[in-house]
C-alpha atoms as a PDB file:
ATOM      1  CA  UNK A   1       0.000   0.000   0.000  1.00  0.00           C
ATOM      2  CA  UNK A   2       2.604   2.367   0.656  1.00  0.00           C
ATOM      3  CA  UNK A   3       4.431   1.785  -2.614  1.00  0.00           C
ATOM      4  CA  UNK A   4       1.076   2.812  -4.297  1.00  0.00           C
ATOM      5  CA  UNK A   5       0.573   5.401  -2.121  1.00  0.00           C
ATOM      6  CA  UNK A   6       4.365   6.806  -3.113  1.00  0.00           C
ATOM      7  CA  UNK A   7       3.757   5.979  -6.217  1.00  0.00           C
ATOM      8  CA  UNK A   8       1.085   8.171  -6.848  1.00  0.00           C
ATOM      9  CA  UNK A   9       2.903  11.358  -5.074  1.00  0.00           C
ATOM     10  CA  UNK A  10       5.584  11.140  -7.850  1.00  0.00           C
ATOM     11  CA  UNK A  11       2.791  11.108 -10.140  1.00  0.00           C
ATOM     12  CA  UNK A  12       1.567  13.809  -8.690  1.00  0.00           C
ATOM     13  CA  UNK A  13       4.884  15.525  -8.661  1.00  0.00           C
ATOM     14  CA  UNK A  14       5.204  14.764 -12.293  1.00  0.00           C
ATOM     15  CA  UNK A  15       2.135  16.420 -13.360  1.00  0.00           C
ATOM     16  CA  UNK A  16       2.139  18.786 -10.462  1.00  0.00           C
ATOM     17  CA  UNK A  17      -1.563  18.370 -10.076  1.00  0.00           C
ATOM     18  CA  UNK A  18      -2.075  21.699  -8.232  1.00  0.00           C
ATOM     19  CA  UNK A  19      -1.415  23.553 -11.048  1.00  0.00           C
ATOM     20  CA  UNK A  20      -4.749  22.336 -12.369  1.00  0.00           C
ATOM     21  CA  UNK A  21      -5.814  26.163 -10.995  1.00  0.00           C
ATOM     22  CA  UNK A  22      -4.845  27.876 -14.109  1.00  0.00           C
ATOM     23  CA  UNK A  23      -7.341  26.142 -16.795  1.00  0.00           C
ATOM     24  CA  UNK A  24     -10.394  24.422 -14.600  1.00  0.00           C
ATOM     25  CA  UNK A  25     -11.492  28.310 -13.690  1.00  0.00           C
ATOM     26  CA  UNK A  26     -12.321  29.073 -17.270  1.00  0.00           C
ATOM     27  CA  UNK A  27     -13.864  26.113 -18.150  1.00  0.00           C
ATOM     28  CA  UNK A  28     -16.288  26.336 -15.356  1.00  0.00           C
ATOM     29  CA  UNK A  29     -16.585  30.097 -16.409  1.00  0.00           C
ATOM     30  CA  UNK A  30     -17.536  29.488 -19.476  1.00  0.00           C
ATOM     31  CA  UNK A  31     -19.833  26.286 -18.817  1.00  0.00           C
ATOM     32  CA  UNK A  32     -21.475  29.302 -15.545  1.00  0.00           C
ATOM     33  CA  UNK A  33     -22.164  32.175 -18.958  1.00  0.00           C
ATOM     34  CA  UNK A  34     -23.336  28.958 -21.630  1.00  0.00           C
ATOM     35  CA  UNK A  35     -25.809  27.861 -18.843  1.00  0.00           C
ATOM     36  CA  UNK A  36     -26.578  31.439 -17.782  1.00  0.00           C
ATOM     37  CA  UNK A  37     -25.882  30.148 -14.380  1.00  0.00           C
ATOM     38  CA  UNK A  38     -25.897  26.828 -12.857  1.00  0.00           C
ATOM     39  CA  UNK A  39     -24.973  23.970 -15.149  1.00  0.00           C
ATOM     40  CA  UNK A  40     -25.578  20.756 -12.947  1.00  0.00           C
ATOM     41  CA  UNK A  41     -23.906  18.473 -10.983  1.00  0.00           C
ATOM     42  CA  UNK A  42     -23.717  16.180 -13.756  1.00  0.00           C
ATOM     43  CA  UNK A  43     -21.743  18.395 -16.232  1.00  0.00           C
ATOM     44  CA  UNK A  44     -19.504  19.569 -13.134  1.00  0.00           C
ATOM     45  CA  UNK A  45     -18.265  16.138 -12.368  1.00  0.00           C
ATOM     46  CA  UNK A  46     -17.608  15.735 -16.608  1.00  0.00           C
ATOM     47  CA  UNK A  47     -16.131  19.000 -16.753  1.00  0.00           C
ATOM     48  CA  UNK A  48     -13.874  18.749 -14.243  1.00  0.00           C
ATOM     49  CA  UNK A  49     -12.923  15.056 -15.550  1.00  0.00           C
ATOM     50  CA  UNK A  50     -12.131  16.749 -18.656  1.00  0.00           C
ATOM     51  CA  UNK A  51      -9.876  19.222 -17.970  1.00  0.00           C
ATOM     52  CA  UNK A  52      -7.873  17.343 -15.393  1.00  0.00           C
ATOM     53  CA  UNK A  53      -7.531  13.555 -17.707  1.00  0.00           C
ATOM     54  CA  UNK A  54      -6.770  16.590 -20.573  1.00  0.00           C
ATOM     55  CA  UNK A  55      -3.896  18.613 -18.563  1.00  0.00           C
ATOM     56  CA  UNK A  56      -2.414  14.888 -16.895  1.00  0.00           C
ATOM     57  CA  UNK A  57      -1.969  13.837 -20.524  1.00  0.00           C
ATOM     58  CA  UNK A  58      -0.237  17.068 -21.466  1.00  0.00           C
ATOM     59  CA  UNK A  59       1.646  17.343 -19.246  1.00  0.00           C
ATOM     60  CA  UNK A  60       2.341  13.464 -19.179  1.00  0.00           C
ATOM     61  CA  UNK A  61       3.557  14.005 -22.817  1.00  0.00           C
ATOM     62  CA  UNK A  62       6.045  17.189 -21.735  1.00  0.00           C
ATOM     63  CA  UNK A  63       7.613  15.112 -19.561  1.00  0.00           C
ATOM     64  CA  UNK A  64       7.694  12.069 -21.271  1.00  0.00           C
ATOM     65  CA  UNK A  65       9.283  13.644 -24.041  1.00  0.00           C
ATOM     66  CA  UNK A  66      11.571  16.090 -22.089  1.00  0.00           C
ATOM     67  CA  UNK A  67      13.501  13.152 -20.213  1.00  0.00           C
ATOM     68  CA  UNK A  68      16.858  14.394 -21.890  1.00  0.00           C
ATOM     69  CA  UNK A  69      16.100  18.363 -21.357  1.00  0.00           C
ATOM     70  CA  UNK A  70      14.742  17.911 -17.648  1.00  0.00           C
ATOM     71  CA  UNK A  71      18.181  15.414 -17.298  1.00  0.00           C
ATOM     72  CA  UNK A  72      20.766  18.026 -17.983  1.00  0.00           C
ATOM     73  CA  UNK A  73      18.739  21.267 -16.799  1.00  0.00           C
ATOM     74  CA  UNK A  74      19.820  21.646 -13.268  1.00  0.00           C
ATOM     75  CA  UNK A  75      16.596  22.978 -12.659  1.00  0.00           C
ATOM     76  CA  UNK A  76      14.867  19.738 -13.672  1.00  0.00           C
ATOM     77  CA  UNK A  77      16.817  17.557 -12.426  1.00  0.00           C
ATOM     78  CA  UNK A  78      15.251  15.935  -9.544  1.00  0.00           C
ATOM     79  CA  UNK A  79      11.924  15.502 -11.572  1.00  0.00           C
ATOM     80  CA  UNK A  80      10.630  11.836 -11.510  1.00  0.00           C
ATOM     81  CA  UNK A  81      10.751  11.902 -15.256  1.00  0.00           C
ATOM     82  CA  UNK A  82      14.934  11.562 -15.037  1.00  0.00           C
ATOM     83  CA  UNK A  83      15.628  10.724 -11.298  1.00  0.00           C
ATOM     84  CA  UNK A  84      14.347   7.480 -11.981  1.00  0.00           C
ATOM     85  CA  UNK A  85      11.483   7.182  -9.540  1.00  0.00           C
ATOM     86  CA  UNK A  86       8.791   6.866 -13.033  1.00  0.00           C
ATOM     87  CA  UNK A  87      10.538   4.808 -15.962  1.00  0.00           C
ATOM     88  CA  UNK A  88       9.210   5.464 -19.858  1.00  0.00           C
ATOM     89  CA  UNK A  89       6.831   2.874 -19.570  1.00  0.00           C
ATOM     90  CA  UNK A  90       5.005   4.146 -16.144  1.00  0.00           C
ATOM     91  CA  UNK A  91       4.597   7.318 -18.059  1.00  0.00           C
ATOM     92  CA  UNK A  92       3.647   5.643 -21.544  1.00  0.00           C
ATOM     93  CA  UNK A  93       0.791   4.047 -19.301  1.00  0.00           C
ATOM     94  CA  UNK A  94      -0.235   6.850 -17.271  1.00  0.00           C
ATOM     95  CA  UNK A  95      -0.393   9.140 -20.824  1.00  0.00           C
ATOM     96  CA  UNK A  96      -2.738   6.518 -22.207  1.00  0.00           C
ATOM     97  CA  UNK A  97      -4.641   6.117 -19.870  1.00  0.00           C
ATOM     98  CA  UNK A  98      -5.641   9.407 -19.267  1.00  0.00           C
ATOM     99  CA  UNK A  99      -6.053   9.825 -23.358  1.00  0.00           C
ATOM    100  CA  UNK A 100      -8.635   7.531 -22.976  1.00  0.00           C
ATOM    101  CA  UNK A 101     -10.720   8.827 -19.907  1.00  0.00           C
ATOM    102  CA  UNK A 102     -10.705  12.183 -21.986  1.00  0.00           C
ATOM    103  CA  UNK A 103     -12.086  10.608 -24.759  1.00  0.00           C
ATOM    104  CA  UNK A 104     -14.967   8.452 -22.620  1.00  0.00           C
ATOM    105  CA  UNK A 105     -15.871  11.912 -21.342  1.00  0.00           C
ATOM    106  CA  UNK A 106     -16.477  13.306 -24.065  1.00  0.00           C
ATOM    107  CA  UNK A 107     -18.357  10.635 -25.657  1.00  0.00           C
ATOM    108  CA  UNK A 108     -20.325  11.354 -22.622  1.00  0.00           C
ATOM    109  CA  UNK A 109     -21.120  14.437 -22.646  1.00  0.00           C
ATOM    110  CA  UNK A 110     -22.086  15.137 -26.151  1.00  0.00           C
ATOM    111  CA  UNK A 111     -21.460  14.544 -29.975  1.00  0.00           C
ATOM    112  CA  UNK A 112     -19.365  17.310 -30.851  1.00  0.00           C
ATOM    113  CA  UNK A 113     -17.402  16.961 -27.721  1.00  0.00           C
ATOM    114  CA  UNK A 114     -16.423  13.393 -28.637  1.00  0.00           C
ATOM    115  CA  UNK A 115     -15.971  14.451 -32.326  1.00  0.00           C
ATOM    116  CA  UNK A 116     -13.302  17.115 -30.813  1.00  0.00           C
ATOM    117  CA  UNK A 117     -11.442  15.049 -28.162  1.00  0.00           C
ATOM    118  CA  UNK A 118      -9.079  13.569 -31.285  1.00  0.00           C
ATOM    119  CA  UNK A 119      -7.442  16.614 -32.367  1.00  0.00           C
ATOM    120  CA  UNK A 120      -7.535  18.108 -29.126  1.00  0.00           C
ATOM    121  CA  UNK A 121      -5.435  15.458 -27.634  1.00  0.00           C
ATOM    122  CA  UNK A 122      -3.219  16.277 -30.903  1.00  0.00           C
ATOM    123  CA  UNK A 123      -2.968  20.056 -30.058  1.00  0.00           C
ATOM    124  CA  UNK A 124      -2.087  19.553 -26.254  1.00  0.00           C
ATOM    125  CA  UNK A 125       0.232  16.407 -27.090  1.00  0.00           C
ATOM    126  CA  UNK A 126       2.279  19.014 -29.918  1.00  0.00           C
ATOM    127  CA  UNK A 127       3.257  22.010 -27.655  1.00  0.00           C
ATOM    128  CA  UNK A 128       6.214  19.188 -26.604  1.00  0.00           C
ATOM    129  CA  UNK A 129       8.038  18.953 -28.977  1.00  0.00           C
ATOM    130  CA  UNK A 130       7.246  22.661 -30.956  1.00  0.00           C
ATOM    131  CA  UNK A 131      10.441  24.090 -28.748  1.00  0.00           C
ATOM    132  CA  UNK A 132      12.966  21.752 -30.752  1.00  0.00           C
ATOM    133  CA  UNK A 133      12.122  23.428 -34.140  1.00  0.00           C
ATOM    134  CA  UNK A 134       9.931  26.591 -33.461  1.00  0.00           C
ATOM    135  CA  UNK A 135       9.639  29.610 -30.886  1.00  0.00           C
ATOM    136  CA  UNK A 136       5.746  29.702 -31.510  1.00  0.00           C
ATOM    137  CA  UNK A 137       5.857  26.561 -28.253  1.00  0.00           C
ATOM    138  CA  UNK A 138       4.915  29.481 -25.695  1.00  0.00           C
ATOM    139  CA  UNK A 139       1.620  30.522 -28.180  1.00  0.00           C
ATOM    140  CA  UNK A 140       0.860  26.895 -28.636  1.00  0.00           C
ATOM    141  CA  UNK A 141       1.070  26.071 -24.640  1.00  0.00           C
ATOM    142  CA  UNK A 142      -1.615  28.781 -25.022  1.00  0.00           C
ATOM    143  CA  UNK A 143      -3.595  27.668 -27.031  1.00  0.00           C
ATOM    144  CA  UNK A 144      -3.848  24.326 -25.268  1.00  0.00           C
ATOM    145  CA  UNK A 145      -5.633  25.889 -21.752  1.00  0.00           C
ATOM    146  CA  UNK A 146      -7.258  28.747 -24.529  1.00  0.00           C
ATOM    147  CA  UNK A 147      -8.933  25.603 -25.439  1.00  0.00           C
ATOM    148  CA  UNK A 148     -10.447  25.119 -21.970  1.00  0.00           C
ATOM    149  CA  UNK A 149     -13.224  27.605 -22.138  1.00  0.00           C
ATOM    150  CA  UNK A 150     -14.616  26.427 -25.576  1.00  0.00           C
ATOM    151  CA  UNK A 151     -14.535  22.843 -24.132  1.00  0.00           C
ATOM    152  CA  UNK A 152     -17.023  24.634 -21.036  1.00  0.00           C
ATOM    153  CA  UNK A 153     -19.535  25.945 -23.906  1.00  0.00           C
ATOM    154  CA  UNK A 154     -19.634  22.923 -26.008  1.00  0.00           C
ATOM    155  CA  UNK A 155     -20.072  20.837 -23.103  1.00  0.00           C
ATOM    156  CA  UNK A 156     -23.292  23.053 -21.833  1.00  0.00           C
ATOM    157  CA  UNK A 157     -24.902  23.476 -25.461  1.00  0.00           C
ATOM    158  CA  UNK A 158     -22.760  21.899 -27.969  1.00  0.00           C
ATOM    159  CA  UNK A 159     -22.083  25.123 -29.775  1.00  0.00           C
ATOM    160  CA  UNK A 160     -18.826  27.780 -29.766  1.00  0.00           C
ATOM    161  CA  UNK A 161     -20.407  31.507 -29.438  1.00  0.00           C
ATOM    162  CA  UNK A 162     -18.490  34.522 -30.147  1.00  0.00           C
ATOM    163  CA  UNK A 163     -18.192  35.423 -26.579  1.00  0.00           C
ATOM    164  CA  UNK A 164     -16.426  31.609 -25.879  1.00  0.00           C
ATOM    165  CA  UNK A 165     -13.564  31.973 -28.767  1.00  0.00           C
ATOM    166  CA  UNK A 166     -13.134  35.603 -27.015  1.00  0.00           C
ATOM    167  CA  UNK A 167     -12.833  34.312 -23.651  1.00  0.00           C
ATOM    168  CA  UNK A 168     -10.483  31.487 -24.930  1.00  0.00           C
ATOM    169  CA  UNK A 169      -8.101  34.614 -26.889  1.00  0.00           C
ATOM    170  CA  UNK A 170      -7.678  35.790 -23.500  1.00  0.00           C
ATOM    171  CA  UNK A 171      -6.601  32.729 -21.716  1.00  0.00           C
ATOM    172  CA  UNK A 172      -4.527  31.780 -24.085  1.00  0.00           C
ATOM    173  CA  UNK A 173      -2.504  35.453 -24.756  1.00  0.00           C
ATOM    174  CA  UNK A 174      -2.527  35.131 -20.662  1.00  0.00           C
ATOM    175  CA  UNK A 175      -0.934  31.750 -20.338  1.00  0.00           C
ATOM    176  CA  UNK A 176       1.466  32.275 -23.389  1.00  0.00           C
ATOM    177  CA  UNK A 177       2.410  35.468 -21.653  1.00  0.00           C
ATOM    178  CA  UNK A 178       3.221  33.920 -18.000  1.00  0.00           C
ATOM    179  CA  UNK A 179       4.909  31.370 -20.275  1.00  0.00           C
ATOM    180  CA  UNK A 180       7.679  33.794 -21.022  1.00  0.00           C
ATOM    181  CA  UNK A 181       8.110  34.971 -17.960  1.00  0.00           C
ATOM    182  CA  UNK A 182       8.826  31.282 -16.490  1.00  0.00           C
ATOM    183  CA  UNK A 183      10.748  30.860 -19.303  1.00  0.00           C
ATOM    184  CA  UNK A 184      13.253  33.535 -18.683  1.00  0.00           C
ATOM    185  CA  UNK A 185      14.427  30.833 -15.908  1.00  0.00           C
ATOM    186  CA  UNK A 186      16.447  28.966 -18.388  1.00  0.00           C
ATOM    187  CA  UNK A 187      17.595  31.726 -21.273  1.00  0.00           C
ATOM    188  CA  UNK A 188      21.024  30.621 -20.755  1.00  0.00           C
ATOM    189  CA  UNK A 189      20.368  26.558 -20.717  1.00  0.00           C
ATOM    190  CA  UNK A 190      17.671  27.068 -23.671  1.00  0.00           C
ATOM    191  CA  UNK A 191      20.856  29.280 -25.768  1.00  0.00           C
ATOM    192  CA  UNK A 192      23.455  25.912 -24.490  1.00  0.00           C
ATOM    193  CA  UNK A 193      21.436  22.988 -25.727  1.00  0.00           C
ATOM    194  CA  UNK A 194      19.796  25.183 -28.954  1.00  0.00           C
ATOM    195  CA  UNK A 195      15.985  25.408 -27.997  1.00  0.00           C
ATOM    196  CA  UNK A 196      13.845  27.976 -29.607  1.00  0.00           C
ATOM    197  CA  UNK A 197      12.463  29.680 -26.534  1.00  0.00           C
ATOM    198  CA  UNK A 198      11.738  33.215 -27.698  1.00  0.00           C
ATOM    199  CA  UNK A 199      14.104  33.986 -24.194  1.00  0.00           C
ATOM    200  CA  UNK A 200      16.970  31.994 -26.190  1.00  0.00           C
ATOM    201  CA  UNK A 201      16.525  33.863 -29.294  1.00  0.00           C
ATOM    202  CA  UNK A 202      15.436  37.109 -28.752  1.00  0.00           C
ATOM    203  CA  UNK A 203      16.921  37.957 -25.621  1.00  0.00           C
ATOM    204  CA  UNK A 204      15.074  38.998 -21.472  1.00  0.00           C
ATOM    205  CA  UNK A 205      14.753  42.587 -22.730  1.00  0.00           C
ATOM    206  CA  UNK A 206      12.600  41.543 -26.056  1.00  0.00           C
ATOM    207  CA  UNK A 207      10.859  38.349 -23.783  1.00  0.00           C
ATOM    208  CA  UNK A 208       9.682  40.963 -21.239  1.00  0.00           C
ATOM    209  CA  UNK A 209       8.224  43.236 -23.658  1.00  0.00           C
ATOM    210  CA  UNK A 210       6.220  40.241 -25.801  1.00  0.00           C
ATOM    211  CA  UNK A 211       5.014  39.372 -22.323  1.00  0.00           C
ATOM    212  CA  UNK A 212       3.452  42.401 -21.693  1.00  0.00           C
ATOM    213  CA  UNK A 213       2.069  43.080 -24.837  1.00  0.00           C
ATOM    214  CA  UNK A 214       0.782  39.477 -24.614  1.00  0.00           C
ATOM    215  CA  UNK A 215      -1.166  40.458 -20.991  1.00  0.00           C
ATOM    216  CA  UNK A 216      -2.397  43.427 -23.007  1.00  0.00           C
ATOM    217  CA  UNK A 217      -4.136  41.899 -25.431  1.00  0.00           C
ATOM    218  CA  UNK A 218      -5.317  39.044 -22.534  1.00  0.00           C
ATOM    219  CA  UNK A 219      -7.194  41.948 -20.639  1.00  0.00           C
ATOM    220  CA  UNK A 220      -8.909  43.276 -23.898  1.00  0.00           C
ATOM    221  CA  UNK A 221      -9.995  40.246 -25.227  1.00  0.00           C
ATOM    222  CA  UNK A 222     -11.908  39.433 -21.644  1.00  0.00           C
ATOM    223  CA  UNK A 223     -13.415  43.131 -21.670  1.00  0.00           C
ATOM    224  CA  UNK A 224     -14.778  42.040 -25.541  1.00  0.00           C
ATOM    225  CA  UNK A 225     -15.718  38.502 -24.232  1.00  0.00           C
ATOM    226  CA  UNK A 226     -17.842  40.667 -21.414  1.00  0.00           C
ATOM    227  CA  UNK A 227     -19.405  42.911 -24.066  1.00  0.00           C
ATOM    228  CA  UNK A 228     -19.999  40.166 -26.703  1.00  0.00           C
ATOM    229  CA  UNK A 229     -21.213  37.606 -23.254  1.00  0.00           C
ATOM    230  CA  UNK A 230     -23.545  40.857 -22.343  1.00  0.00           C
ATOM    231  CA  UNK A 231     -22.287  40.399 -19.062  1.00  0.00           C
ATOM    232  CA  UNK A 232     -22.428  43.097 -16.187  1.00  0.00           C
ATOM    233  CA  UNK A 233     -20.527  45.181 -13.557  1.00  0.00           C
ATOM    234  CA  UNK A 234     -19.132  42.338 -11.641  1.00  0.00           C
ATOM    235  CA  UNK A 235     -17.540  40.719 -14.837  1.00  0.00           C
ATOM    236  CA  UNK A 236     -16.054  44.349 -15.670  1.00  0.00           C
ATOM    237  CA  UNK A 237     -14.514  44.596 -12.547  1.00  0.00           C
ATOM    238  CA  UNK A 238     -13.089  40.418 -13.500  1.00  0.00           C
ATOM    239  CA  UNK A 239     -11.551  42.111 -16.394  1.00  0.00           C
ATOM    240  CA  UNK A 240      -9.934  44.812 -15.308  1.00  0.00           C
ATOM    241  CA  UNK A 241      -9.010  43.483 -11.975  1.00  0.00           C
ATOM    242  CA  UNK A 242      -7.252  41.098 -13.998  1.00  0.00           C
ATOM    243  CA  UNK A 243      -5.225  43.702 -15.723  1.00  0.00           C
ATOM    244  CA  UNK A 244      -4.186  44.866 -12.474  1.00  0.00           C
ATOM    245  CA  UNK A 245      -2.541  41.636 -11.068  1.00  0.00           C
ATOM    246  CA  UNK A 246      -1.165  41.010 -14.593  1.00  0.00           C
ATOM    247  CA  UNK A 247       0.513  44.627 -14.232  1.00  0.00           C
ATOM    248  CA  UNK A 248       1.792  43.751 -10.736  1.00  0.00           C
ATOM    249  CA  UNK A 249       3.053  40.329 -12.411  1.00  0.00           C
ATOM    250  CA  UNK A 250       5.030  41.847 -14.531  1.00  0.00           C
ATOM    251  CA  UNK A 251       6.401  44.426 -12.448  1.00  0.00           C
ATOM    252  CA  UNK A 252       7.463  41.451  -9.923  1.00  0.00           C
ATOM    253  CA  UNK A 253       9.362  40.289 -12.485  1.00  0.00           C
ATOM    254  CA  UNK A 254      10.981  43.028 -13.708  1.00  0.00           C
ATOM    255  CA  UNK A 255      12.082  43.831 -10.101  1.00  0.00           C
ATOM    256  CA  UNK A 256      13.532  40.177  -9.605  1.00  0.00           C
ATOM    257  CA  UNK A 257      14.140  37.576 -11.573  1.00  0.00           C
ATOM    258  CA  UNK A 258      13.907  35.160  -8.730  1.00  0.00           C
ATOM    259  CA  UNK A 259      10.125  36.029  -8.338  1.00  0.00           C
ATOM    260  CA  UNK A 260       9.527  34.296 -11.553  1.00  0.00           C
ATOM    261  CA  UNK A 261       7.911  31.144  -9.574  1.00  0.00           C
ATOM    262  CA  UNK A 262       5.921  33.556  -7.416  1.00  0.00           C
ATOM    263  CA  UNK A 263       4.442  35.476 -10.050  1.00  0.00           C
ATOM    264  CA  UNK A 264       3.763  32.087 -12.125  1.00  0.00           C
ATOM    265  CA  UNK A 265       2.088  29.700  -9.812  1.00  0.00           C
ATOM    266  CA  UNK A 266       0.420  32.079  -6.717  1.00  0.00           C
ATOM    267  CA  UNK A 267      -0.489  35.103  -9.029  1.00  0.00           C
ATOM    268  CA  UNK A 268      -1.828  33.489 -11.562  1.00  0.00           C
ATOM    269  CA  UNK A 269      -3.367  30.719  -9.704  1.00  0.00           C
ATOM    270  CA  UNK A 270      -5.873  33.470  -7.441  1.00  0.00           C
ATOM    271  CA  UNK A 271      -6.582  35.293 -10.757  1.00  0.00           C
ATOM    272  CA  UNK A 272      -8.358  32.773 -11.764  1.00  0.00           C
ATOM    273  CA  UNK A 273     -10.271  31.925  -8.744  1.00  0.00           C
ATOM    274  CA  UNK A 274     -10.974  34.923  -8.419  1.00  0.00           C
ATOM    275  CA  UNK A 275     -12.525  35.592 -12.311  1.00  0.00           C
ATOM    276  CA  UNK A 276     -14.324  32.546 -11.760  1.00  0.00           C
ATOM    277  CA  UNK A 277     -15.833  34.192  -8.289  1.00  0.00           C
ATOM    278  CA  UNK A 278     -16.598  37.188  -9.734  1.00  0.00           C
ATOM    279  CA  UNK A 279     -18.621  35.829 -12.780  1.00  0.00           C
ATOM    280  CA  UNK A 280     -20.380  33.952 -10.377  1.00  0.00           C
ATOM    281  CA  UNK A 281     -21.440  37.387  -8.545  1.00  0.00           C
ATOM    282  CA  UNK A 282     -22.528  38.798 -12.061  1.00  0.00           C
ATOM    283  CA  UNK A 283     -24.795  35.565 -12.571  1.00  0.00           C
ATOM    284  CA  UNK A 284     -25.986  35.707  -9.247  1.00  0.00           C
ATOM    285  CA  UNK A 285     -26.810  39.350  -9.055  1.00  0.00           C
ATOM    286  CA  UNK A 286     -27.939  40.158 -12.751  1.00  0.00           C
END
């Protein structure tokens, strides 16, 4: 029992489960607007099913395929992908299996979700290996949670509204700029070993700028997703409040590079809570 229960932690570690705060927010968000309030219980267990058999076989996948980077980035080395606590084949397993839960979920919930599942797996499964041949990896990681919120809608109704593909813009122009930021960790190991991190190529000065024009454009694609969603006051104030943790993001960063892990996992993590919370109000109060 205890070997499965260890077992499990490094899985856990692997995947770093907790992290599941960045995407299930807007999924839920989006399933809250679809359903002009409460969805179910039903479509909450699926939901949540979705996105977290979805984000344990991405990031199953980045570590499956990033044995040799993790191995020789001091950073990365005490992963279980290279210390040798989860071999290929414990990984292989756990990425399959958690394909295929995705794709029973799906089938569940409706048509179009099942007809997606395919080429979503494809999309999350790519951002891997897009940083040995392309600097576009930090756009594609958003893309893959931008794809969270459209998931929500077609879950609640089966269709993708305006107001969804806007809300997914600014999740993924949010994560891809975060991205960068974490990213700046490893400039120096990315130049060594020849990955196309846009920190590797284009240098902290040029990464920091992206980044923020990146937030930008997250902030004013959730005040259009508000407009298009016909949402009110308490969605505004999600928006913008938004733009004001992004600005102190970046200006944590730009202070110290060693608040990079701060400003990626606790800043981003109660932003989202706290959009989700806030749409909630709007529903609740409308």
């Amino acid at each position: 029992m205890q070997r499965v229960i260890q077992k499990a932690k490094d899985f856990n570690e692997l995947v770093m489960f907790e992290h599941s705060i960045f995407s299930l927010p807007f999924i839920f968000i989006a399933m809250v607007v679809a359903a002009d309030g409460w969805f179910g219980f039903w479509l909450l267990i699926l939901g949540a099913l979705a996105a977290l058999s979805a984000r344990n076989f991405a990031m199953g996948v980045n570590r499956y395929a990033d044995r040799d980077v993790d191995a020789a980035n001091p950073r990365t080395q005490n992963r279980p992908n290279v210390d040798g606590r989860l071999d290929a084949s414990s990984m292989l397993i756990f990425i399959g299996v958690n394909a295929f839960i995705f794709i029973v979920v799906a089938y569940m919930i409706n048509s179009l979700a099942f007809g997606l599942s395919i080429p979503i797996l494809f999309v999350l499964g790519s951002y891997s290996y897009f940083k040995r041949f392309s600097s576009m990896a930090h756009i594609i990681l958003g893309i893959s949670l931008g794809l969270a919120p459209i998931a929500g809608v077609i879950a609640v109704n089966a269709t993708i509204p305006i107001w969804s593909v806007l809300l997914s813009l600014g999740v993924m122009f949010w994560v891809a700029g975060f991205d960068l930021l974490y990213s700046l960790q490893d400039i120096d190991f990315d130049k060594e070993k020849g990955l196309h991190s846009i920190p590797s190529i284009y240098g902290a000065k040029a990464t920091l700028f992206i980044s923020a024009l990146f937030h930008a454009l997250a902030v004013l694609f959730w005040l259009l997703f508000v407009w298009a969603a016909a949402l009110g006051t308490f969605a505004f104030i999600a928006a913008v409040g938004s733009g004001l943790v992004l600005a102190y993001e970046q200006k944590l960063v730009r202070k110290d590079f060693t608040q990079i892990d701060r400003a990626f996992f606790t800043v981003n993590g109660y932003l989202g809570v706290a959009f989700f919370v806030l749409i909630i109000l709007d529903k609740v109060f409308a």
